[in-house]
N, C-alpha and C. Protein backbone atom coordinates (compact mmCIF):
# COMPACT_ATOMS: atom_id res chain seq x y z
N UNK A 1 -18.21 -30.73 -3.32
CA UNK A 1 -19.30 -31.26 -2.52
C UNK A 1 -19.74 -30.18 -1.54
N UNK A 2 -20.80 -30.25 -1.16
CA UNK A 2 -21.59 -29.07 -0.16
C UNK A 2 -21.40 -29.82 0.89
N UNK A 3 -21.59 -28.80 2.04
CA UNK A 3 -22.19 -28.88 3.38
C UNK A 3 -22.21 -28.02 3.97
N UNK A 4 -23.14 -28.58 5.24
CA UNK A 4 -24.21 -26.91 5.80
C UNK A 4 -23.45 -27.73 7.05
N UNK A 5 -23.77 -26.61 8.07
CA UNK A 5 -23.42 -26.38 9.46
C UNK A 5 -24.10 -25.54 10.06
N UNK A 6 -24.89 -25.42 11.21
CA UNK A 6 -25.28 -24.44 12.40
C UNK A 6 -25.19 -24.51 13.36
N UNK A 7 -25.70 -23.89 14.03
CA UNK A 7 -25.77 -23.76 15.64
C UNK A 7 -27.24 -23.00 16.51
N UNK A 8 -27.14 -23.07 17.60
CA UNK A 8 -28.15 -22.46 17.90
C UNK A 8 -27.45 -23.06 19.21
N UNK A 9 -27.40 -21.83 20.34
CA UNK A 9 -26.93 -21.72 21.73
C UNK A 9 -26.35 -20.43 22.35
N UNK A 10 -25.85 -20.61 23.46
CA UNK A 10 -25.65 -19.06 24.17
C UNK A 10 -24.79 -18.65 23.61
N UNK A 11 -23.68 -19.06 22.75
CA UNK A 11 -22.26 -18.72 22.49
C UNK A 11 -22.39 -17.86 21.07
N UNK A 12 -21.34 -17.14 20.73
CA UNK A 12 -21.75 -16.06 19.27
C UNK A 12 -21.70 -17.14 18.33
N UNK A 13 -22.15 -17.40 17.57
CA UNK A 13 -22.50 -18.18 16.08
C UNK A 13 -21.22 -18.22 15.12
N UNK A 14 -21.31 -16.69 14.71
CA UNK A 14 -20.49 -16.37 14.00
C UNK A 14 -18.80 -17.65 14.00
N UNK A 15 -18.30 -17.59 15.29
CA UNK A 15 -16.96 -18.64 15.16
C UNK A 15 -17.50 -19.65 15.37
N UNK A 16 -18.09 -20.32 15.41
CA UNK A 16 -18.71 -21.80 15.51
C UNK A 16 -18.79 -22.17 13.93
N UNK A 17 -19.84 -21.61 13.18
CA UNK A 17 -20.14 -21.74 11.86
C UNK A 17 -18.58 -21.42 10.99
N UNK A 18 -17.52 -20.60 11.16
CA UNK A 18 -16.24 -20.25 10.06
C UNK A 18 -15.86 -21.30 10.65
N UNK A 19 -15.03 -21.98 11.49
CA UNK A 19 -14.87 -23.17 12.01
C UNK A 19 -15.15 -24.62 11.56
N UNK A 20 -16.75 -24.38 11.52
CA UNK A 20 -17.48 -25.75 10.57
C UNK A 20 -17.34 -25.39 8.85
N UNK A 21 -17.40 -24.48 8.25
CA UNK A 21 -17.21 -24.77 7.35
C UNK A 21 -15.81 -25.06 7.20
N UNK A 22 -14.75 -24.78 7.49
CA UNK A 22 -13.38 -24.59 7.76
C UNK A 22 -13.08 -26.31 7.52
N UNK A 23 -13.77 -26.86 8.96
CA UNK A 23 -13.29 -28.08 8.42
C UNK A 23 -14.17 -29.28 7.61
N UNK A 24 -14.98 -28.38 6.21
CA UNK A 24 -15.89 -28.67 5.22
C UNK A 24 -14.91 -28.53 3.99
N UNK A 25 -14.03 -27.84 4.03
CA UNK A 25 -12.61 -27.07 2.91
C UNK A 25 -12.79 -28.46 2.26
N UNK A 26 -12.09 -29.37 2.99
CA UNK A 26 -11.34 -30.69 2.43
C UNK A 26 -12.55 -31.32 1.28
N UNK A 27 -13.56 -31.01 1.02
CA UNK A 27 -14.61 -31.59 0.24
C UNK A 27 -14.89 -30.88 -1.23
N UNK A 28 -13.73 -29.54 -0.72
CA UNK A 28 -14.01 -28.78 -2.24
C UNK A 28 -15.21 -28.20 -2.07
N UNK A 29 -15.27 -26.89 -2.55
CA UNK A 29 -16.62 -26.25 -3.17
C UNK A 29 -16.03 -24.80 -3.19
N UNK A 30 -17.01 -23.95 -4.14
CA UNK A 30 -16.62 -22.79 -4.87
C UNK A 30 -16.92 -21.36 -4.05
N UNK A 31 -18.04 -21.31 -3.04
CA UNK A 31 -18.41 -20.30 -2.71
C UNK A 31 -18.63 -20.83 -0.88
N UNK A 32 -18.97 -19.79 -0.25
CA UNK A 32 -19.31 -20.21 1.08
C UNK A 32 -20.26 -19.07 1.19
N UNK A 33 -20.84 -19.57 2.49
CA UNK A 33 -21.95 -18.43 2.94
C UNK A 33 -22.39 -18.42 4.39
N UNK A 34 -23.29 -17.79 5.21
CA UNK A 34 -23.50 -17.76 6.22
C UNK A 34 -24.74 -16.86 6.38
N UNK A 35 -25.47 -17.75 7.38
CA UNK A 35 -26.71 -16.43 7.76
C UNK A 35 -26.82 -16.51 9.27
N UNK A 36 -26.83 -14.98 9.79
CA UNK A 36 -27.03 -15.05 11.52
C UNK A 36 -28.18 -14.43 12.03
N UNK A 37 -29.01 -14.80 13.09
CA UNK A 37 -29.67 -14.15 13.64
C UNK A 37 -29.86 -13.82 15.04
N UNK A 38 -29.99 -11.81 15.46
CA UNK A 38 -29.73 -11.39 16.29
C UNK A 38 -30.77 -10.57 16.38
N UNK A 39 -31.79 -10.51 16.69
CA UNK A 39 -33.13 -9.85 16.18
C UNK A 39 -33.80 -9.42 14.82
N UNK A 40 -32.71 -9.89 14.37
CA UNK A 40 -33.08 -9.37 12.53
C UNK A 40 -32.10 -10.64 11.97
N UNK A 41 -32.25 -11.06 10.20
CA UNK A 41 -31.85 -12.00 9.48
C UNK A 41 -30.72 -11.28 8.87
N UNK A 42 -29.29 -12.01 8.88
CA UNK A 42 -28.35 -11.44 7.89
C UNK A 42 -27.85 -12.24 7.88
N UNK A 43 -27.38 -12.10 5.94
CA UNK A 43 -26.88 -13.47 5.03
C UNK A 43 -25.68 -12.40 4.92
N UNK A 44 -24.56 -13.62 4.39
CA UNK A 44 -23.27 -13.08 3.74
C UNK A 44 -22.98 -14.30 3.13
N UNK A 45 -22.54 -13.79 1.62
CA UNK A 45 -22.28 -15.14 1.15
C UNK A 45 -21.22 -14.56 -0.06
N UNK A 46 -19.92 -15.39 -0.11
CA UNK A 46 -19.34 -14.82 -1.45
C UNK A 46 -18.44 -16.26 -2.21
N UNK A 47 -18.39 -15.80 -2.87
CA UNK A 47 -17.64 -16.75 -4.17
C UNK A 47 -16.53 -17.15 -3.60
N UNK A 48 -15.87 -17.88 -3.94
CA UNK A 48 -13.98 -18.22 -3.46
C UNK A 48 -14.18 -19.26 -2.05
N UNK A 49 -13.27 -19.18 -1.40
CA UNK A 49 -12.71 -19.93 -0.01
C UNK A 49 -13.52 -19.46 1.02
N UNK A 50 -13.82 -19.77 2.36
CA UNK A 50 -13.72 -19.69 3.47
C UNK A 50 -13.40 -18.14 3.62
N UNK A 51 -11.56 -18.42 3.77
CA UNK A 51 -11.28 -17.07 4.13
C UNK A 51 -12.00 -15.51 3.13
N UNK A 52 -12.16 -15.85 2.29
CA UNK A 52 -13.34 -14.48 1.30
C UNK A 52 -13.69 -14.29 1.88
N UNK A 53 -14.83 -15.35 2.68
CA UNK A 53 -16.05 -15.00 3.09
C UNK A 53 -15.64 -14.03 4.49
N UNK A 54 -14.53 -14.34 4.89
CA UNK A 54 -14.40 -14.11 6.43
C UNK A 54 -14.02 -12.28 6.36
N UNK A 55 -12.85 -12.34 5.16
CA UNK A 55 -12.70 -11.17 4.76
C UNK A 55 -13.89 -9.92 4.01
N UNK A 56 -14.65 -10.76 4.19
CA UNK A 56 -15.88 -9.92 3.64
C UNK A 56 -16.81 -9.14 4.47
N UNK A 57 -16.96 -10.17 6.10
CA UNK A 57 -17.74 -9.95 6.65
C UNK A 57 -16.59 -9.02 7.85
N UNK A 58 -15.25 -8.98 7.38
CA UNK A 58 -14.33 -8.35 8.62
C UNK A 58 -14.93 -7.24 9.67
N UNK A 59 -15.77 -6.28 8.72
CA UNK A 59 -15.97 -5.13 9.26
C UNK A 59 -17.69 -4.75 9.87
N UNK A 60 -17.94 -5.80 9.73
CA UNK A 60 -19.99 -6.19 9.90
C UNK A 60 -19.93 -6.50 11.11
N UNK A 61 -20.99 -6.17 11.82
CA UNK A 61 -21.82 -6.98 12.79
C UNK A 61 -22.22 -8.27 12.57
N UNK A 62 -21.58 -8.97 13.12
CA UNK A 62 -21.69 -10.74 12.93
C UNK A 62 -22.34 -11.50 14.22
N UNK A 63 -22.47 -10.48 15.57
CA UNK A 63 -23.31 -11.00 16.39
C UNK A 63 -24.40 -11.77 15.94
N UNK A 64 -24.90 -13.10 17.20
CA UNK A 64 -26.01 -13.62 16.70
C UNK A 64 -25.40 -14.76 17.37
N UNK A 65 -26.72 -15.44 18.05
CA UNK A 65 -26.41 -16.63 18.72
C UNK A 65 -27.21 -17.97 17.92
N UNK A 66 -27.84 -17.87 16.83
CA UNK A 66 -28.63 -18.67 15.90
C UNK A 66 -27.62 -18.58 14.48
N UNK A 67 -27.47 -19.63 13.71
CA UNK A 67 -26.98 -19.46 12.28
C UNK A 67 -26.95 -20.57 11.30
N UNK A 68 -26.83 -20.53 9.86
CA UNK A 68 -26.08 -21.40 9.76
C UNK A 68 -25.15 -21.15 8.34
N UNK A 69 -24.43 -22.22 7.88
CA UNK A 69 -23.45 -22.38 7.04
C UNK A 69 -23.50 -22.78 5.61
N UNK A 70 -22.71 -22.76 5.08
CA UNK A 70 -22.75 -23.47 4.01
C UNK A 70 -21.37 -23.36 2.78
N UNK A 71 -20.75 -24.59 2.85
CA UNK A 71 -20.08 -24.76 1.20
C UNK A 71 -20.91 -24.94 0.20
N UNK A 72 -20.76 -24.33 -1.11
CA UNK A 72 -21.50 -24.91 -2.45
C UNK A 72 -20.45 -25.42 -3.53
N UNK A 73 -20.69 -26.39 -3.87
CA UNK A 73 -20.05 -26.96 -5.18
C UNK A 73 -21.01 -26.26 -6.57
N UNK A 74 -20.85 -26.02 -7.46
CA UNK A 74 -22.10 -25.09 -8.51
C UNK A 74 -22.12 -26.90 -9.38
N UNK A 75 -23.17 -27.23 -9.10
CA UNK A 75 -24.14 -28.36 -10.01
C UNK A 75 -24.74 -27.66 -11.13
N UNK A 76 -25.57 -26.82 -10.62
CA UNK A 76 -26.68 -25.73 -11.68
C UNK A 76 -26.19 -24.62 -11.09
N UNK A 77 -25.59 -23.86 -12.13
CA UNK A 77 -25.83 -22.19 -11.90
C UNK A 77 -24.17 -21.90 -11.48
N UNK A 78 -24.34 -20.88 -12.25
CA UNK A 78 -22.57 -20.46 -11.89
C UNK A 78 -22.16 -20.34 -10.87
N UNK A 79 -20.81 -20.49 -10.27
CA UNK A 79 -20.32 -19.92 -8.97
C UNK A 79 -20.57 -18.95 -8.95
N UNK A 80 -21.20 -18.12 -8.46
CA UNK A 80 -20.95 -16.42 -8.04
C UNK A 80 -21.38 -15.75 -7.01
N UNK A 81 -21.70 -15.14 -5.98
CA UNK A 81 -22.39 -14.49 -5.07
C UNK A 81 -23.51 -14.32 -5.09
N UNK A 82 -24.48 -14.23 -5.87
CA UNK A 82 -25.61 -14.42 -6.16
C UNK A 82 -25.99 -15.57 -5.87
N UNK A 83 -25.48 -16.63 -6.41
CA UNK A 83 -26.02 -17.70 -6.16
C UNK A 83 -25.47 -19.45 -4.95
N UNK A 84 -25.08 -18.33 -4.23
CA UNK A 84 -24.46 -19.03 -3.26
C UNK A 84 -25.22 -19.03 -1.93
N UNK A 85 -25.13 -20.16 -1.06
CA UNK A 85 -26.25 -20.41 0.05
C UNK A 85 -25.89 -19.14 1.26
N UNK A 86 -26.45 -18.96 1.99
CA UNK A 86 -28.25 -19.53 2.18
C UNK A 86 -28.91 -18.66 1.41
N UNK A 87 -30.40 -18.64 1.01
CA UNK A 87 -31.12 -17.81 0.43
C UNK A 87 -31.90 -17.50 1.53
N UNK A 88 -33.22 -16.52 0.79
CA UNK A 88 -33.92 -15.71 2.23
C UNK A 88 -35.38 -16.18 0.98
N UNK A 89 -36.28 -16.18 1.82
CA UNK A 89 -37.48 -16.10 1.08
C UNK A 89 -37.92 -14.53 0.88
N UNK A 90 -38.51 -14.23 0.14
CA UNK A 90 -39.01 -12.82 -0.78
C UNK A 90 -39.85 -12.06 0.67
N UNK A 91 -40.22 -12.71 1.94
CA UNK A 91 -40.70 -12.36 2.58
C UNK A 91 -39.87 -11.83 3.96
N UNK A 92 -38.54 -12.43 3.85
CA UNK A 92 -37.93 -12.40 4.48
C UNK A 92 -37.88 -13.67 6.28
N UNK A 93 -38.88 -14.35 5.89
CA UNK A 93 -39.25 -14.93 7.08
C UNK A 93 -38.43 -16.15 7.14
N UNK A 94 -37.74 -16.86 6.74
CA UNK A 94 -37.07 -17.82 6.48
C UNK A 94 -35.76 -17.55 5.94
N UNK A 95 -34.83 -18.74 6.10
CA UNK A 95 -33.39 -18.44 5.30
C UNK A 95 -33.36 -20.33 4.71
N UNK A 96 -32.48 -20.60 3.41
CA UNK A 96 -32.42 -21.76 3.52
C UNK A 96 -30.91 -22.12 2.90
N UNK A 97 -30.82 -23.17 3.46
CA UNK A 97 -29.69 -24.14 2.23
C UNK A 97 -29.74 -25.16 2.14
N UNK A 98 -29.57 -25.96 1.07
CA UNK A 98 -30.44 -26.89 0.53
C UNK A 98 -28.94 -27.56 0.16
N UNK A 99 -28.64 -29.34 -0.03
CA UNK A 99 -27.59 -29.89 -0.65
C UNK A 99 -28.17 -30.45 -1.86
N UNK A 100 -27.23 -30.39 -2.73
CA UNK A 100 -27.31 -31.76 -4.17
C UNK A 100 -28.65 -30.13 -4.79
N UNK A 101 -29.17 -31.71 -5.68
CA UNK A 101 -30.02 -30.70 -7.01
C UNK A 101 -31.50 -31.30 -6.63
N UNK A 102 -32.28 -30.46 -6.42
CA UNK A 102 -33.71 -30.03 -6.33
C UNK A 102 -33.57 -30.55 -7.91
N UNK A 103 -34.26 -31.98 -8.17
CA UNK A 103 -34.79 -32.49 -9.61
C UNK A 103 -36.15 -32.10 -10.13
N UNK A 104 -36.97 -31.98 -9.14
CA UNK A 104 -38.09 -31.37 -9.44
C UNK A 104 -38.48 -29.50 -9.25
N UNK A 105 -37.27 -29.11 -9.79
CA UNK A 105 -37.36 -27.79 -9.60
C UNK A 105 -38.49 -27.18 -10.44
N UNK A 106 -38.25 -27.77 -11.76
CA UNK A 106 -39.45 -26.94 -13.15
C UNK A 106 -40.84 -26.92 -11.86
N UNK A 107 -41.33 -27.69 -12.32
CA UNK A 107 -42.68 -28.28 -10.78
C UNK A 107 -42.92 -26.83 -10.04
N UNK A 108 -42.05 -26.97 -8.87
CA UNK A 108 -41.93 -26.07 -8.13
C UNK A 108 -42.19 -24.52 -8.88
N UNK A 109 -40.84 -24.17 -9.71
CA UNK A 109 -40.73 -22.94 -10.44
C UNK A 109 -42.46 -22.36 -10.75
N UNK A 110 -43.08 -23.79 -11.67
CA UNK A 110 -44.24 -22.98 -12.63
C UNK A 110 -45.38 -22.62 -11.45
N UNK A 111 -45.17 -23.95 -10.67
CA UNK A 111 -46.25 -23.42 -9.19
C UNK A 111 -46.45 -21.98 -8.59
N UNK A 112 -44.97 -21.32 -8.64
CA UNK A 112 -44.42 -20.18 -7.83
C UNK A 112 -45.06 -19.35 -8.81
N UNK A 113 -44.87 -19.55 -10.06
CA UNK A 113 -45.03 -18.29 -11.18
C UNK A 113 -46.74 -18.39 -11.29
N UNK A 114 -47.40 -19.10 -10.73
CA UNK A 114 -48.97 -19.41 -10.66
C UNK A 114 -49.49 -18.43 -9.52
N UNK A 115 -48.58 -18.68 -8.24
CA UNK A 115 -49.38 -18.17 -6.95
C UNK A 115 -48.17 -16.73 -6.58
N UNK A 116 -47.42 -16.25 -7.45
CA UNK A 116 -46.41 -15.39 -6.99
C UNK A 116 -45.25 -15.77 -6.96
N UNK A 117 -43.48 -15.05 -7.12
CA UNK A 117 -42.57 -15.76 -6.94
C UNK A 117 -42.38 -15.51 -5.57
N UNK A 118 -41.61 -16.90 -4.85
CA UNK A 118 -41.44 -17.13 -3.55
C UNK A 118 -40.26 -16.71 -2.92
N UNK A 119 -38.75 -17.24 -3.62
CA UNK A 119 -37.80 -16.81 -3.46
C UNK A 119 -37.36 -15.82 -4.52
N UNK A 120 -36.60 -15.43 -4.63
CA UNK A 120 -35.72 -14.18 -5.25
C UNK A 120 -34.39 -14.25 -5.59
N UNK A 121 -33.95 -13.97 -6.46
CA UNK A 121 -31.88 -13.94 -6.24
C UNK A 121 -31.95 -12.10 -5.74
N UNK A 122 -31.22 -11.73 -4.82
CA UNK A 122 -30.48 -10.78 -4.19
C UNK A 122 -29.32 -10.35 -4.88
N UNK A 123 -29.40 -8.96 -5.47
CA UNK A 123 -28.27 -8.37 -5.81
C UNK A 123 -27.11 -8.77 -4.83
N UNK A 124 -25.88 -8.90 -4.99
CA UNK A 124 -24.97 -9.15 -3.94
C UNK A 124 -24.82 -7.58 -3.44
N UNK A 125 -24.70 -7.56 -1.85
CA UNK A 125 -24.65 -6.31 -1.10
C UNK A 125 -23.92 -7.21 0.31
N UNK A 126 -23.02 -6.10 0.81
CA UNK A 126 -21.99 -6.48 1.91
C UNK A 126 -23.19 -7.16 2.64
N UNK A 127 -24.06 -7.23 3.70
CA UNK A 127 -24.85 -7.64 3.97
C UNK A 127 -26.73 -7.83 3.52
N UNK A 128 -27.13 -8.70 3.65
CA UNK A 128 -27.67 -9.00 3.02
C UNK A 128 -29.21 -9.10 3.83
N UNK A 129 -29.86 -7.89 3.92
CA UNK A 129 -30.80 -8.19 5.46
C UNK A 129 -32.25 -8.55 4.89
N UNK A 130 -33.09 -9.22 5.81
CA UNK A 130 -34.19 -9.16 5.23
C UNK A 130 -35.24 -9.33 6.11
């Protein structure tokens, strides 16, 4: 099962959000992720537990008093880093995470492929800026 978590306040983000997903564990899910913002957007998101993710981001700049979270369970689409929350739009102006399954995705998809694609999958890279 998924769930998202954020924050937004004076305090760093970063331990607020490992925390909330932390106590999200008990619901099961395959990948975790996180996006912070500190004048600029950065995602980190990897496959496995909690702690991955934490071990991933050990050596990054994780400042940022805005963020948010996310467990994924894989409904559609493999577990993997790629496809684990949050995403960024192609523009970079937005971040999202979304629960359960977008049913009307086709819809959406052929719209995007009409007026441009909107979002993107991101090579996986230690951070993820945009």
């Amino acid at each position: 099962m998924c769930g998202i978590v954020g924050y937004i306040g004076d305090k760093q983000a970063y331990p607020i959000l490992i925390n909330g997903l932390k106590r999200l564990e008990y619901r099961g899910y395959d990948s975790a992720g996180i996006s912070l913002y500190n004048n600029e957007i950065k995602i980190y998101k990897k496959r496995g537990k909690v702690a991955d993710l934490e071990a991933y981001v050990a050596n990054d700049d994780i400042s940022g008093n805005i963020g948010i979270g996310h467990t994924r369970w894989a409904t559609h689409g493999e577990p993997n880093d790629v496809n684990a929350h949050p995403h960024s739009s192609m523009n970079g102006h937005f971040v999202l995470i979304h629960n359960g399954i977008i049913e009307n995705y086709s819809r959406f998809k052929r719209n995007y492929r009409i007026v441009g694609t909107f979002f993107k999958p991101k090579q996986t890279q230690r951070c993820l800026q945009t």
